[in-house]
Protein backbone atom coordinates (compact mmCIF):
# COMPACT_ATOMS: atom_id res chain seq x y z
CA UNK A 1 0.00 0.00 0.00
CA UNK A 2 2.70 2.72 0.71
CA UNK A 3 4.71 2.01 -2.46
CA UNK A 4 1.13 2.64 -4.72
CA UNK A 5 1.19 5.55 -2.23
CA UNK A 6 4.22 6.64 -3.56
CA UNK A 7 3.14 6.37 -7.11
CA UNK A 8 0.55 8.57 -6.68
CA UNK A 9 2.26 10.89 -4.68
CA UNK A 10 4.69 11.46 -7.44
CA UNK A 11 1.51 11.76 -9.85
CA UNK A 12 -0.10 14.54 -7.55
CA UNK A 13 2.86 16.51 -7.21
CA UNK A 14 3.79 16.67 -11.05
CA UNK A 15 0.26 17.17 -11.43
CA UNK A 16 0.34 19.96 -9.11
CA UNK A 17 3.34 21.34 -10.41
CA UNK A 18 2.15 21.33 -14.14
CA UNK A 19 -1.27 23.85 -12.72
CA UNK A 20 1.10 25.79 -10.66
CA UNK A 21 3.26 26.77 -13.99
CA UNK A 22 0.51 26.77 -15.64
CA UNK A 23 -1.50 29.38 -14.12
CA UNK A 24 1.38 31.67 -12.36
CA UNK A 25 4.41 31.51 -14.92
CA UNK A 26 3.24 30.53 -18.41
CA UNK A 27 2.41 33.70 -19.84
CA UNK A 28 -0.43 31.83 -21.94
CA UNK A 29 -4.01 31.54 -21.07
CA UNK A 30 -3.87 27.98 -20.01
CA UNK A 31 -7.25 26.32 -18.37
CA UNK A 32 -5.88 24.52 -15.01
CA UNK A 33 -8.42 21.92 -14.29
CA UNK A 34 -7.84 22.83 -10.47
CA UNK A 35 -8.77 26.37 -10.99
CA UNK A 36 -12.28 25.13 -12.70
CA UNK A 37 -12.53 23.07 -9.71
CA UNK A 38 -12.17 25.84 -7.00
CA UNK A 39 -14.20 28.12 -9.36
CA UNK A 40 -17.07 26.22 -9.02
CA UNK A 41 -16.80 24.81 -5.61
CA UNK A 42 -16.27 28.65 -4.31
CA UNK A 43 -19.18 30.13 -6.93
CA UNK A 44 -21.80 27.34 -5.95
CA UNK A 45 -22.31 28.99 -2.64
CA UNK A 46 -21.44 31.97 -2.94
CA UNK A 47 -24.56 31.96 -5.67
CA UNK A 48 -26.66 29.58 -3.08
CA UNK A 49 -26.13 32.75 -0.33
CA UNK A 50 -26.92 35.41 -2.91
CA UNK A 51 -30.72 33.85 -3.51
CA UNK A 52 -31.01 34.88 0.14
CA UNK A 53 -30.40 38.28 0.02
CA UNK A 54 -33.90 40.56 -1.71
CA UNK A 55 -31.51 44.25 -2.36
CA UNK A 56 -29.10 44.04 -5.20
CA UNK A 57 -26.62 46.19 -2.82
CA UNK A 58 -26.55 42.98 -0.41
CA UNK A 59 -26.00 40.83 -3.17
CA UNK A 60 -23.28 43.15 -4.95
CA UNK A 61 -21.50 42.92 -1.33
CA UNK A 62 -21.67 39.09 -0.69
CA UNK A 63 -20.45 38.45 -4.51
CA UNK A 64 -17.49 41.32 -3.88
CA UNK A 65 -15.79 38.66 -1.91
CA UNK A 66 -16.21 35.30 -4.27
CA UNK A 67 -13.04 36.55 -6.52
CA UNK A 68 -10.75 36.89 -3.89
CA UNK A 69 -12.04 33.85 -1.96
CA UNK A 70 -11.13 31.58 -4.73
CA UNK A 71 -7.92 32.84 -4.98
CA UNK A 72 -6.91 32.36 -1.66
CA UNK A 73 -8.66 28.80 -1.63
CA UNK A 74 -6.36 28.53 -4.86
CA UNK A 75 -3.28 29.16 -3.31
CA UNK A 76 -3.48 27.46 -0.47
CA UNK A 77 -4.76 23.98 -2.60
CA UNK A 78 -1.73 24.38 -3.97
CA UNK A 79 0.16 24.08 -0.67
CA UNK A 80 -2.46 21.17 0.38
CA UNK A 81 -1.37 19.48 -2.49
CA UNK A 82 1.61 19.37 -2.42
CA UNK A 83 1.86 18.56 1.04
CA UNK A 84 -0.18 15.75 0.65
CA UNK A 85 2.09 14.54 -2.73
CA UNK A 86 5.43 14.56 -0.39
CA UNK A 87 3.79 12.41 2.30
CA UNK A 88 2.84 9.87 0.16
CA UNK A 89 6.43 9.51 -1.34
CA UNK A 90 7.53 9.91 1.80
CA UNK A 91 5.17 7.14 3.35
CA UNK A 92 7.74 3.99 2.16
CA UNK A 93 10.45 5.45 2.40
CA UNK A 94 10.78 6.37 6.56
CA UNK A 95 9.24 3.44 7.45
CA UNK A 96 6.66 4.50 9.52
CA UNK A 97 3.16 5.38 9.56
CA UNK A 98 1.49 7.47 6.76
CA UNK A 99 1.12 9.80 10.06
CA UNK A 100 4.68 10.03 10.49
CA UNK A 101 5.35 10.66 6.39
CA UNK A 102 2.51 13.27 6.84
CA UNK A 103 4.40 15.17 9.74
CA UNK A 104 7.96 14.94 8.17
CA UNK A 105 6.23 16.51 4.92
CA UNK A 106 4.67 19.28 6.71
CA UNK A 107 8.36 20.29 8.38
CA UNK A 108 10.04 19.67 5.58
CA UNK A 109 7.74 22.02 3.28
CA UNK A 110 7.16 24.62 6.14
CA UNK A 111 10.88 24.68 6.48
CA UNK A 112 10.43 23.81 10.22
CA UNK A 113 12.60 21.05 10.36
CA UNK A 114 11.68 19.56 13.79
CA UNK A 115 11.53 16.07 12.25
CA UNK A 116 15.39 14.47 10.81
CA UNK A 117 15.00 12.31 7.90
CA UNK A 118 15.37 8.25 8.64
CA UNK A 119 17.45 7.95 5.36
CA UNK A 120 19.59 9.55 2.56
CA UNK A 121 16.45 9.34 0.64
CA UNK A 122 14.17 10.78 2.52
CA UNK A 123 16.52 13.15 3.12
CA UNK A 124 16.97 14.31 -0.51
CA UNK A 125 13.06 13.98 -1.18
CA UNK A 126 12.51 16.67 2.30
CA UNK A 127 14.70 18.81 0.51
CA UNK A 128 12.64 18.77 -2.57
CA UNK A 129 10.17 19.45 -0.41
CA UNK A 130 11.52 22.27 1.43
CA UNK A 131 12.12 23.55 -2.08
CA UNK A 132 9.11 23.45 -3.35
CA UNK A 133 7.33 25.08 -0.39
CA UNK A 134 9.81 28.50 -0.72
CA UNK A 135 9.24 28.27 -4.32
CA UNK A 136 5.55 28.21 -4.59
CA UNK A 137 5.40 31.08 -1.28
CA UNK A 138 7.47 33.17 -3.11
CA UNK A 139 5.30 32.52 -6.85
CA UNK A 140 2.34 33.46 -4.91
CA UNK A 141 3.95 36.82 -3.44
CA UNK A 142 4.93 38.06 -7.26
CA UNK A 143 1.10 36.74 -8.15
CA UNK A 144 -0.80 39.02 -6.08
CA UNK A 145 0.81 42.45 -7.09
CA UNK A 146 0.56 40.94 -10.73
CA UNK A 147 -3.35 40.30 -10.24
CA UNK A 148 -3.90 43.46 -8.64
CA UNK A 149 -1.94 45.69 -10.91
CA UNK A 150 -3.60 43.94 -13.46
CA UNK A 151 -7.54 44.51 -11.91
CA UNK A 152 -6.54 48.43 -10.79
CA UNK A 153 -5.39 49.05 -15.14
CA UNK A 154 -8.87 47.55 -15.70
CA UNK A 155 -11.33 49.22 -12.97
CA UNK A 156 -9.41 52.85 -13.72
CA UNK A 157 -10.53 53.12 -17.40
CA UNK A 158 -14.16 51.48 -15.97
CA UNK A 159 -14.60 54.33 -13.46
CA UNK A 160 -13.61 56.98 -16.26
CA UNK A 161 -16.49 55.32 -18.04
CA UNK A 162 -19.03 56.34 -15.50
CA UNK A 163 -19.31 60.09 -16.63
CA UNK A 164 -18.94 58.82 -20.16
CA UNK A 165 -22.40 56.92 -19.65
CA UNK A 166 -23.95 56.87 -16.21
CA UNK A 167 -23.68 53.43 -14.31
CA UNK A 168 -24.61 50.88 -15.36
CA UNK A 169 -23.26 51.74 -18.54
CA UNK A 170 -25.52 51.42 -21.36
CA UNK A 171 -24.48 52.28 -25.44
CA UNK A 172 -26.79 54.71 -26.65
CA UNK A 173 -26.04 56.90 -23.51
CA UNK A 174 -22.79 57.20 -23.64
CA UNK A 175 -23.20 58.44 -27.55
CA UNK A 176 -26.05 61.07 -26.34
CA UNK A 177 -23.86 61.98 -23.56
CA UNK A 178 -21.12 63.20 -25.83
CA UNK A 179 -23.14 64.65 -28.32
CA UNK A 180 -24.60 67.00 -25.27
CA UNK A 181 -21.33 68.15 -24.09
CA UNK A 182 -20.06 68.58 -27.26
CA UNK A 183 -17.48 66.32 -27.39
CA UNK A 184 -18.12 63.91 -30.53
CA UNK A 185 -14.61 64.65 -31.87
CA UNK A 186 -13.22 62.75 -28.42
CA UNK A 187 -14.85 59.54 -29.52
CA UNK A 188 -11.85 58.54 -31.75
CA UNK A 189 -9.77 59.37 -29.03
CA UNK A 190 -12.10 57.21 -26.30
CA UNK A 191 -12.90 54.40 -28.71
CA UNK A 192 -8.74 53.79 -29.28
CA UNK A 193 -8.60 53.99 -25.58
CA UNK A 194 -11.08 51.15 -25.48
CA UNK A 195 -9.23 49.27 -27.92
CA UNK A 196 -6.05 49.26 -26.03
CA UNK A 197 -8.11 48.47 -22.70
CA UNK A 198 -9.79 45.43 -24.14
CA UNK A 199 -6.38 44.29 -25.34
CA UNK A 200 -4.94 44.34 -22.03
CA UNK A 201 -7.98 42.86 -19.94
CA UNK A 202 -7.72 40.13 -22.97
CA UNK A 203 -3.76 39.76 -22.36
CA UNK A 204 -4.32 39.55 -17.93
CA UNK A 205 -7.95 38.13 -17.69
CA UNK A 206 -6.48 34.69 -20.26
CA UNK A 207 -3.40 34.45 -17.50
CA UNK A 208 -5.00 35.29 -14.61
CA UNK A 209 -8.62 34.04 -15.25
CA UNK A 210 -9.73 34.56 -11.25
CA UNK A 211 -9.89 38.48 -12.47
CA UNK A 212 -13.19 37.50 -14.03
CA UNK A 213 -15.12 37.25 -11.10
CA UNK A 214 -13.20 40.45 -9.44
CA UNK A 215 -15.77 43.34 -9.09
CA UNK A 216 -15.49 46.46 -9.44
CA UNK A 217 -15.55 48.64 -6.09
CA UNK A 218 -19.03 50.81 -7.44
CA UNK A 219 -21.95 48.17 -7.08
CA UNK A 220 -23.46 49.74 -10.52
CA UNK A 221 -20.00 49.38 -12.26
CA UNK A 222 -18.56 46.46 -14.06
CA UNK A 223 -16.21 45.33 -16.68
CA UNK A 224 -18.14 43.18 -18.42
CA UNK A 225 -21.52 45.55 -18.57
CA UNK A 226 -18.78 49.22 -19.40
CA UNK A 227 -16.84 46.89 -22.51
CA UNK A 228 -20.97 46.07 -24.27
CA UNK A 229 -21.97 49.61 -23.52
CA UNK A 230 -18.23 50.80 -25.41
CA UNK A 231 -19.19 48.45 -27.93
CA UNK A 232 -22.81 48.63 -28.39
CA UNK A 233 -22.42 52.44 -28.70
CA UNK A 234 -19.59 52.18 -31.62
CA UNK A 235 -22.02 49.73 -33.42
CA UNK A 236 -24.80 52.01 -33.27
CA UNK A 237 -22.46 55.12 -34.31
CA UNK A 238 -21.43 52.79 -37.52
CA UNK A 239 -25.25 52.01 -38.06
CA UNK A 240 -27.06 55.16 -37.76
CA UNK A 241 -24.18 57.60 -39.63
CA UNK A 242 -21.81 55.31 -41.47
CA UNK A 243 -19.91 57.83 -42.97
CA UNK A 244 -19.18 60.07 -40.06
CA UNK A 245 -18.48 57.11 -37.42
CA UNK A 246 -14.60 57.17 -36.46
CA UNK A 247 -12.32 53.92 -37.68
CA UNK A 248 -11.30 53.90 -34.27
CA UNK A 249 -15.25 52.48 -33.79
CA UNK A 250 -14.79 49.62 -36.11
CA UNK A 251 -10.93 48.91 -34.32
CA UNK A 252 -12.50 48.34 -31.03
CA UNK A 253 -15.59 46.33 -31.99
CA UNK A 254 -13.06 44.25 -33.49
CA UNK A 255 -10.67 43.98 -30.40
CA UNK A 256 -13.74 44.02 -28.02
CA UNK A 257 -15.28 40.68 -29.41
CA UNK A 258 -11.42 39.60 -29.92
CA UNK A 259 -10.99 39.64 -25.91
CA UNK A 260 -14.41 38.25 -25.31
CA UNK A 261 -13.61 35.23 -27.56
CA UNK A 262 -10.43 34.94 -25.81
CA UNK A 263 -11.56 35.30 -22.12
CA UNK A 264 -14.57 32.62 -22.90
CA UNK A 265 -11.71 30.04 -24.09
CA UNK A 266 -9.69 30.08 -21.33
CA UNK A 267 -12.81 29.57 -18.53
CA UNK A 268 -14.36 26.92 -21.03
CA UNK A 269 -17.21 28.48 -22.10
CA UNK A 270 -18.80 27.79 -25.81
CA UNK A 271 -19.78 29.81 -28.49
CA UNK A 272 -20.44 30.39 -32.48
CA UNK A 273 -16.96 31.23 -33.43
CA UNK A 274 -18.60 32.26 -37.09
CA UNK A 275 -21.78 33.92 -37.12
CA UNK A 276 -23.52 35.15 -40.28
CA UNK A 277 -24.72 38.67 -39.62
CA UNK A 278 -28.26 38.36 -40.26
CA UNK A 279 -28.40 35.44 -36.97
CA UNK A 280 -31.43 36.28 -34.80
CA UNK A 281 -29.79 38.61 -31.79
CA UNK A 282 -31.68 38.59 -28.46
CA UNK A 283 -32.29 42.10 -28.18
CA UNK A 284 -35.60 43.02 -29.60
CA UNK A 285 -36.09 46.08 -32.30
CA UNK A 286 -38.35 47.79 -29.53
CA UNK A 287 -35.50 47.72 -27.07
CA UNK A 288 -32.99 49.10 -29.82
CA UNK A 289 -35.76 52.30 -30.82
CA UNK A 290 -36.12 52.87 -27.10
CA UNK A 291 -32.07 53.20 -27.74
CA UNK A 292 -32.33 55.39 -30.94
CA UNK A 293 -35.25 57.49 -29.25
CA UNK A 294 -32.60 58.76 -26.69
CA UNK A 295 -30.34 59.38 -29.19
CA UNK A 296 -33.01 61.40 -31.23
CA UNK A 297 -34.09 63.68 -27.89
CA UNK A 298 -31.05 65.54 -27.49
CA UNK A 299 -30.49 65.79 -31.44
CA UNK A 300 -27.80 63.08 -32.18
CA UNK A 301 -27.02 63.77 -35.83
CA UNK A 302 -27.53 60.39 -37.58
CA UNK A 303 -27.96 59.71 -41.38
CA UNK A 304 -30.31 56.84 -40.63
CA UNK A 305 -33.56 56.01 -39.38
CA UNK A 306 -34.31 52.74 -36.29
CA UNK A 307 -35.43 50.66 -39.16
CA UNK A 308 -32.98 51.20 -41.48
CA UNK A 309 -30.05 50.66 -39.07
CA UNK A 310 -31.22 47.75 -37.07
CA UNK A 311 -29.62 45.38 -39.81
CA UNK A 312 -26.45 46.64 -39.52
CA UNK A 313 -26.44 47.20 -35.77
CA UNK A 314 -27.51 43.46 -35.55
CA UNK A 315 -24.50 42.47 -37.98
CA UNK A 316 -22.13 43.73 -35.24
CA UNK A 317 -23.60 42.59 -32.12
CA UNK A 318 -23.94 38.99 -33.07
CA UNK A 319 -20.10 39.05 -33.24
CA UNK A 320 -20.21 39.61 -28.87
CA UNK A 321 -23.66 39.82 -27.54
CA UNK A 322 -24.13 36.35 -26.64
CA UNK A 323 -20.55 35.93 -25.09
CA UNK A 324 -21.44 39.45 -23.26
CA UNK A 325 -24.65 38.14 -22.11
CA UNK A 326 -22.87 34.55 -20.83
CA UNK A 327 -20.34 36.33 -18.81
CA UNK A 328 -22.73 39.07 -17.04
CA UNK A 329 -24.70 36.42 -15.72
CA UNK A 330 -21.84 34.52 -14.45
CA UNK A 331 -20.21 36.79 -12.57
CA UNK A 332 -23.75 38.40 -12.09
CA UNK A 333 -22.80 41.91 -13.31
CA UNK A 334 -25.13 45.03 -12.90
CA UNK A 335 -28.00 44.83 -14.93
CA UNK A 336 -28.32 47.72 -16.96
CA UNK A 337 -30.10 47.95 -20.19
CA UNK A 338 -29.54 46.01 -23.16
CA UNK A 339 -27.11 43.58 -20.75
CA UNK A 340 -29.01 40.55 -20.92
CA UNK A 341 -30.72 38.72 -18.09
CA UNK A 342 -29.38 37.46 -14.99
CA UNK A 343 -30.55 34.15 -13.23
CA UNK A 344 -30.17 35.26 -9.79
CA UNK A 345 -31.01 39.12 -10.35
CA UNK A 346 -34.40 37.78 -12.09
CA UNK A 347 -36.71 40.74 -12.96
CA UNK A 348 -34.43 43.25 -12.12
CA UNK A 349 -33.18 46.21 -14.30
CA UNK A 350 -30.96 49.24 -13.34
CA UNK A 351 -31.26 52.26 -15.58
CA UNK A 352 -28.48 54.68 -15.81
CA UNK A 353 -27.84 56.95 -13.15
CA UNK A 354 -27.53 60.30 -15.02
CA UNK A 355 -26.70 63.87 -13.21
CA UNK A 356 -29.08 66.25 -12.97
CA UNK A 357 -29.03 69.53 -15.81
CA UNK A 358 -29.00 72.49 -13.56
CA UNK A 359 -28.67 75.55 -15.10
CA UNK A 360 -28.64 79.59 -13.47
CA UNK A 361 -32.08 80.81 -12.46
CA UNK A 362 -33.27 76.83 -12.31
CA UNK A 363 -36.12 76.67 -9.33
CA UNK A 364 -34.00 75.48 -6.62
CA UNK A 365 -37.70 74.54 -4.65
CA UNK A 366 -38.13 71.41 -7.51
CA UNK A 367 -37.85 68.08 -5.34
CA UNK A 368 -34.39 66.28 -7.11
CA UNK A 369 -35.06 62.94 -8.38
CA UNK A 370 -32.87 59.68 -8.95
CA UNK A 371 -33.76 57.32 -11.68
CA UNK A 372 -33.27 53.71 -9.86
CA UNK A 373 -33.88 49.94 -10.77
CA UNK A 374 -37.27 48.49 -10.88
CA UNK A 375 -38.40 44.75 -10.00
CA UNK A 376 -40.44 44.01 -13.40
């Protein structure tokens, strides 16, 4: 029994060793199968607790800490693991009960070193041992700084989103938005920004995939919900005034599906690689005039009416709406218009919060009202 121990000690600690690299050094978006594991073993609760809780503020808090709990459950699997591989290949070779092999392991990878090796052997494998626990300690100390410097590049360019659109962010108001303040010419500008941001959260959400279910600090913000609003709102500039829409618009539809593709194929998720562009989309033509309607009430200039654009629009959101949609409801994002549905937010939709247009002389006695979400 303790030399098939051994055996599949050595088994669990190559194994262990080949999701270790995989996930902390390969700079490649590699799918551990022990991540997946601890993804859903963490997520299954966490979602089980959420069902609990009626306010989406309680939820948004409980499902703040899910990310970070799986990667500490990560790490310390890791550890687990490997102190469990050691023992076993330990077990023959002192001689002794798996207890004793068990206790040796743990000193050996804690660098403790109350317990002396019985043989040269065991001697040689505690040192591999010792090893490997300063090794994977000190992996673990570079990954956090990487993972966070990664998640504060992302949520930066997500809160500079919020006065672009309101929060949630939806498409259509972030075009009206600009066109208000006079700032159309910055969309070239904001849409290569885009670009460049969905290239990085492409680059850091394939190597570090726990990022996915990190949340942004603002309960109406997210990542997911701010990239379809960026790329909702370049589709519907290229639909309703084709000619005047910046390249920059059709660069970061491009990228933006890009990173979704890429993101969905490292956490295993499927979809159509190849869509034509006249596949059915879930969002309805009413829910795209509502869209067009707000564009028309502060005067958007567009060369194109609802019914004439809707083809086109629909062309480029088949390309990411249904890997947009799959991820929001995972990680349960904020559900803002035209963001898809969410199993455990059923009902529920959060319009934009927008500021208020005071202007001089304005009657200061006129009771200020918040647009909020609504239970349907």
């Amino acid at each position: 029994m303790s030399w098939a121990g051994l055996v599949l000690g050595v088994i669990v600690v190559i194994a262990t060793s080949v999701s270790l690299l995989q996930t902390l050094v390969v700079p490649r978006g590699f799918s551990s199968r022990l991540l997946i594991y601890v993804d859903r073993a963490i997520r299954t609760p966490f979602l089980a607790l959420v069902n609990r809780f009626e306010t989406y503020e309680a939820k948004d808090r409980l499902l703040a800490l899910q990310g970070p709990t799986s990667l500490v459950v990560l790490l310390f699997a890791w550890l687990f693991l490997y102190f469990l591989g050691f023992a076993l290949i330990l077990w023959p070779l002192v001689g002794r009960s798996f207890e004793h092999a068990l206790v040796e392991s743990g000193s050996s990878m804690l660098t403790l070193g109350f317990v002396h090796p019985e043989n040269k052997v065991s001697m040689l494998v505690s040192f591999a041992a010792a090893a490997t626990g300063l090794v994977v300690i000190a992996l673990e100390i570079a990954y956090l700084p990487a993972i966070y410097g990664s998640f504060n590049r992302r949520e930066t360019v997500v809160t500079l989103l919020q006065s672009r659109s309101g929060a949630p962010a939806w498409g259509p108001e972030i075009l009206a938005r600009h066109h208000l303040v006079g700032l159309l010419d910055a969309l070239p500008a904001f849409y290569a920004e885009w670009e460049r941001w969905a290239a990085d959260v492409a680059e850091s959400h394939t190597n570090y995939p726990v990022l996915v279910t990190f949340r942004s600090p603002h309960p109406l913000r997210s990542w997911i919900v701010g990239l379809l609003a960026v790329l909702d709102s370049a589709a519907l500039f290229l639909a309703l005034a084709p000619e005047r829409a910046p390249t920059e618009a059709r660069l970061c539809l491009r990228m933006g599906f890009v990173s979704l593709r890429d993101i969905a194929d490292t956490i295993g998720m499927d979809y159509e690689p190849d869509p034509f562009p006249d596949d059915p989309i879930e969002l309805t033509f009413e829910e795209f005039e509502a869209g067009v309607n707000r564009l028309e009430e502060v005067g958007f200039p567009t060369d194109r009416g609802a019914g004439e654009a809707w083809g086109d629009f629909a062309g480029w959101r088949i390309n990411y709406e249904q890997l947009a949609y799959a991820i929001a409801d995972r990680v349960v994002a904020a559900p803002g218009p035209w963001s898809g549905t969410r199993a455990h937010l059923p009902g529920l939709t959060i319009v934009p919060q927008r500021p208020a247009d005071r202007r001089r002389g304005d009657d200061k006695g006129e009771p200020r009202r918040s647009e909020r979400g609504h239970w349907a």
